[in-house]
Structures are given as C-alpha cells and as structure tokens.
N, C-alpha and C. Protein backbone atom coordinates (compact mmCIF):
# COMPACT_ATOMS: atom_id res chain seq x y z
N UNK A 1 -2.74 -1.13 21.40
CA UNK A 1 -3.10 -2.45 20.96
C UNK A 1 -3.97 -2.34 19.71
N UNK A 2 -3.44 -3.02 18.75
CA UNK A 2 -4.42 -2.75 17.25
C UNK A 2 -5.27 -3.70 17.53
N UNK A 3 -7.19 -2.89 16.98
CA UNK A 3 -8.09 -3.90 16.74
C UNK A 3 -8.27 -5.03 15.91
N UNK A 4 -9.06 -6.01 16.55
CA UNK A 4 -8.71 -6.63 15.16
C UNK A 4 -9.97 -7.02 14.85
N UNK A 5 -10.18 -7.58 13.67
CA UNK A 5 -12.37 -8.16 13.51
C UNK A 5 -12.49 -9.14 12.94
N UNK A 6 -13.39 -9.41 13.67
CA UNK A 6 -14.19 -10.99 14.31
C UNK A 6 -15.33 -10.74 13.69
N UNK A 7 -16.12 -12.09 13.23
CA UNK A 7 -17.44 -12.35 12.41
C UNK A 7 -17.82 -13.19 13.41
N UNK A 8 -18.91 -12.40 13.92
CA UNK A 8 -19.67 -13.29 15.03
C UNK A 8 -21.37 -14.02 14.50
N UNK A 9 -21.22 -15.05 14.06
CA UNK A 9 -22.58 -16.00 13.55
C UNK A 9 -23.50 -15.72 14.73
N UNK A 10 -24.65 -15.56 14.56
CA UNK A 10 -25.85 -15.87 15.97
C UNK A 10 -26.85 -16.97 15.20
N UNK A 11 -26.78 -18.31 16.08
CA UNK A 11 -28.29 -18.76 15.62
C UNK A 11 -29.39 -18.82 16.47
N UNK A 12 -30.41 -18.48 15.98
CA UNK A 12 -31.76 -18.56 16.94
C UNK A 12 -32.07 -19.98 16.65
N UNK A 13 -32.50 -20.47 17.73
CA UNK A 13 -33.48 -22.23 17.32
C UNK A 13 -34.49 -22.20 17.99
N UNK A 14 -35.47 -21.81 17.78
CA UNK A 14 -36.53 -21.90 18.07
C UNK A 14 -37.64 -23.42 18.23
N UNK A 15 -38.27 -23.80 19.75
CA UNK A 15 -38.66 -25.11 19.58
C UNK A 15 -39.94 -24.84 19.71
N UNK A 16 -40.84 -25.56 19.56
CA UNK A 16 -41.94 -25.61 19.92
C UNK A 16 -42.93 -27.05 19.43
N UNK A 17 -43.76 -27.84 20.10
CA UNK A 17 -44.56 -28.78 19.52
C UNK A 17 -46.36 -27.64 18.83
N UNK A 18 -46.85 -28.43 17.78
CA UNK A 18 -48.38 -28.08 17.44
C UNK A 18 -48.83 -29.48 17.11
N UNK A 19 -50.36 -29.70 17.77
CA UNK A 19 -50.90 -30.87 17.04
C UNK A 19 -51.67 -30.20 16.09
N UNK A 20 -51.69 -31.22 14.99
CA UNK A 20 -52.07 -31.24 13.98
C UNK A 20 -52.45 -32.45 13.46
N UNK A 21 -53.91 -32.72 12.72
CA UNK A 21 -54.29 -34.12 12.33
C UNK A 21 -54.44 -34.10 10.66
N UNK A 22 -53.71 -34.70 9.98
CA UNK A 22 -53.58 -34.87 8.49
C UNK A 22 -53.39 -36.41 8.43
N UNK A 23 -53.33 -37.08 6.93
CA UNK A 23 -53.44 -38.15 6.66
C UNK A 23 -51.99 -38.74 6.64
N UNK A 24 -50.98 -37.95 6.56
CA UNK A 24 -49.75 -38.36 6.75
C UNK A 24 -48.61 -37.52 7.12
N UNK A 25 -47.87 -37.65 7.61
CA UNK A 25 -46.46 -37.08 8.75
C UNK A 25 -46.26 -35.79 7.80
N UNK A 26 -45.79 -36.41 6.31
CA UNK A 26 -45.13 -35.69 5.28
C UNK A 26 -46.08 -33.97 5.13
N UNK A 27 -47.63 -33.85 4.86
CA UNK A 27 -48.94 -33.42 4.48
C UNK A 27 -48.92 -32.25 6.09
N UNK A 28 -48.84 -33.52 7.04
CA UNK A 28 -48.67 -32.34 8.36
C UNK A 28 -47.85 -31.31 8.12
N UNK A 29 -46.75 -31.68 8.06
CA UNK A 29 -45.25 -30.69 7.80
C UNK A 29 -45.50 -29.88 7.18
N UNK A 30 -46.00 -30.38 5.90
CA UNK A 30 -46.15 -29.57 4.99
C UNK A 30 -47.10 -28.22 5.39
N UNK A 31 -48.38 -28.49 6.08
CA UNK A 31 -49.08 -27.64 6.34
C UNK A 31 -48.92 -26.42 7.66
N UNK A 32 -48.05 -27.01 8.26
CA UNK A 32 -47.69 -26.36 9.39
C UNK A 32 -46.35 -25.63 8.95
N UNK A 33 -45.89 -25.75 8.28
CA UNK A 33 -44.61 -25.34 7.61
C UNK A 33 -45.58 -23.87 6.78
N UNK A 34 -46.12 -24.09 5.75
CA UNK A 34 -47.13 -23.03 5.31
C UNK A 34 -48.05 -22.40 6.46
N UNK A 35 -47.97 -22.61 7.56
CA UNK A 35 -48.76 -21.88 8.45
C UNK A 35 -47.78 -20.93 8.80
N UNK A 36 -46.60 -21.15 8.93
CA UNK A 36 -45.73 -20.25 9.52
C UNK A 36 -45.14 -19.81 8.83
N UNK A 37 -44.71 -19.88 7.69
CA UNK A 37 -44.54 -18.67 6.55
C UNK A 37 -45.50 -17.70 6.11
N UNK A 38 -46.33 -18.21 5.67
CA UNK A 38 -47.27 -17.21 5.94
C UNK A 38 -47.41 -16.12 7.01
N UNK A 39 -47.78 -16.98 8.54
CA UNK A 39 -47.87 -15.94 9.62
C UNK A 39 -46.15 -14.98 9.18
N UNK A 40 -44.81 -15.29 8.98
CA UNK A 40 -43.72 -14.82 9.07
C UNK A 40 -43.65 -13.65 7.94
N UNK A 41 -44.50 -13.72 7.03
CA UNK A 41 -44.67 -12.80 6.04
C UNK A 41 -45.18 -11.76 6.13
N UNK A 42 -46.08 -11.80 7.08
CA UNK A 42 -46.85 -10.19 7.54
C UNK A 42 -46.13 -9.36 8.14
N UNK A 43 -45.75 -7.98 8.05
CA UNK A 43 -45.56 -7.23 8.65
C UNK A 43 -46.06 -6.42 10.16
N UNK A 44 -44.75 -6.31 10.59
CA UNK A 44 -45.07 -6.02 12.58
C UNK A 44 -45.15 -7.23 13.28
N UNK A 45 -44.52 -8.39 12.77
CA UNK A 45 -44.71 -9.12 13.30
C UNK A 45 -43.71 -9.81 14.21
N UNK A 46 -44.61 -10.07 15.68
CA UNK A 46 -43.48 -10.73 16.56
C UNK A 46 -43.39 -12.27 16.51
N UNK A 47 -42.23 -12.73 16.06
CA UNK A 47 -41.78 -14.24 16.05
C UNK A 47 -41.88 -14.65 17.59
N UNK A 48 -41.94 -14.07 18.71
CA UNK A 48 -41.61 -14.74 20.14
C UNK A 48 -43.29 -15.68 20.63
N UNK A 49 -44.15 -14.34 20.28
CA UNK A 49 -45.41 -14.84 20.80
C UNK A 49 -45.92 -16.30 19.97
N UNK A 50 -45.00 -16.86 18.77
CA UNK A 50 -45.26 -18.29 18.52
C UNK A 50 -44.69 -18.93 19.33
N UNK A 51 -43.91 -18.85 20.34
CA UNK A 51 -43.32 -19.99 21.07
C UNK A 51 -43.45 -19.61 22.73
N UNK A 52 -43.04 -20.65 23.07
CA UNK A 52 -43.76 -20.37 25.02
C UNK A 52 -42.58 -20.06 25.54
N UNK A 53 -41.56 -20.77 25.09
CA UNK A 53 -40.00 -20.61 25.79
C UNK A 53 -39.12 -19.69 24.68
N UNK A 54 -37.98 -19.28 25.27
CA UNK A 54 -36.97 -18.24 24.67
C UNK A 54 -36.41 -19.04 23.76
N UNK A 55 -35.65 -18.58 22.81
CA UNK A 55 -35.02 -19.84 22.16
C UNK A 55 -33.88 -20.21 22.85
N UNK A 56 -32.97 -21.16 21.24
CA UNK A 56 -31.54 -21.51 22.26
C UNK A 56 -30.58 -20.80 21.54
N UNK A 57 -29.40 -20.01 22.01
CA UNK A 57 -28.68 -19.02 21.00
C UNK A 57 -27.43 -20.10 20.80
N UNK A 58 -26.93 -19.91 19.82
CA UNK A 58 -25.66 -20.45 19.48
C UNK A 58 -24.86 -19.31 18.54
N UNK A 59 -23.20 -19.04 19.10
CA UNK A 59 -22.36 -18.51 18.72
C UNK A 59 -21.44 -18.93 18.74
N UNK A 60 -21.05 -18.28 16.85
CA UNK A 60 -19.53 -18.40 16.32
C UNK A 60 -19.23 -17.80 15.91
N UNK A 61 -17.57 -17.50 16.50
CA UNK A 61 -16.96 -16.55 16.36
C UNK A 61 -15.85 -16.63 15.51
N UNK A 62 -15.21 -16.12 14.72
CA UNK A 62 -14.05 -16.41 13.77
C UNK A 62 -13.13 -15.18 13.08
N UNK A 63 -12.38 -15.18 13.21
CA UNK A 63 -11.40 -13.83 12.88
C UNK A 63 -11.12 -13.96 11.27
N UNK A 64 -11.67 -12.71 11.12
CA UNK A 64 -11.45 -12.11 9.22
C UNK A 64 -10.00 -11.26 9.42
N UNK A 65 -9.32 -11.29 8.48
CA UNK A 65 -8.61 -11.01 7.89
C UNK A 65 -8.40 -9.57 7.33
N UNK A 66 -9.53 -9.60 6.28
CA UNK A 66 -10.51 -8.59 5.85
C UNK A 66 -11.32 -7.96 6.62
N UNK A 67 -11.58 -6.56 6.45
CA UNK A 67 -12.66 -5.63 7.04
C UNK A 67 -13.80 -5.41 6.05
N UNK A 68 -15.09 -5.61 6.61
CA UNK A 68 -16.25 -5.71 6.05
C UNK A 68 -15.96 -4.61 4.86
C-alpha cells in the first residue's frame, strides 16, 4: 500500500479571564495583551502555568499532493 501525506494543522486556544481596571475596554486589552507578550518573550518559559484549564485542540487534516 503506497503512503501517502497529509498536513495536519493543530490549534491551541487557550482561555482564560484577568481583571483588570483601566479607563476603557480598548486601554485594558491593550495592556493585558502587552502583559503577555512580554511574559511570552522570555525564555524557558511555560505557556500552561498562565491558564488553570488545558486548552481546546482543534485539527485539520488535508492531503498534499506534494512532499514537504
């Protein structure tokens, strides 16, 4: 039986709520958005211990033609 290859997508979605008090919705985002790039920029770093729950995985799968 000849192999054949598949491009398998993975997405992580990661949820989580933070309060945060700023003067407007937009300013929050903004700052909590820069909190976590930042933290994501350092090295050795584990993405899990920001969130309480696992994420949610989503996969897609699709047959190439082509070999990598």
């Amino acid at each position: 039986m000849k192999r054949k290859n598949y491009r398998v997508r993975i997405k992580l979605i990661f949820e989580t709520t933070m309060d945060h008090s700023q003067t407007s919705m937009k300013m929050a985002q903004e700052d909590v958005n820069r909190v976590l790039t930042d933290y994501l920029k350092g090295k050795k770093v584990n993405i899990l211990n920001l969130f309480n729950e696992p994420p949610r995985i989503i996969y897609k799968v699709e047959k190439i033609d082509k070999p990598y």
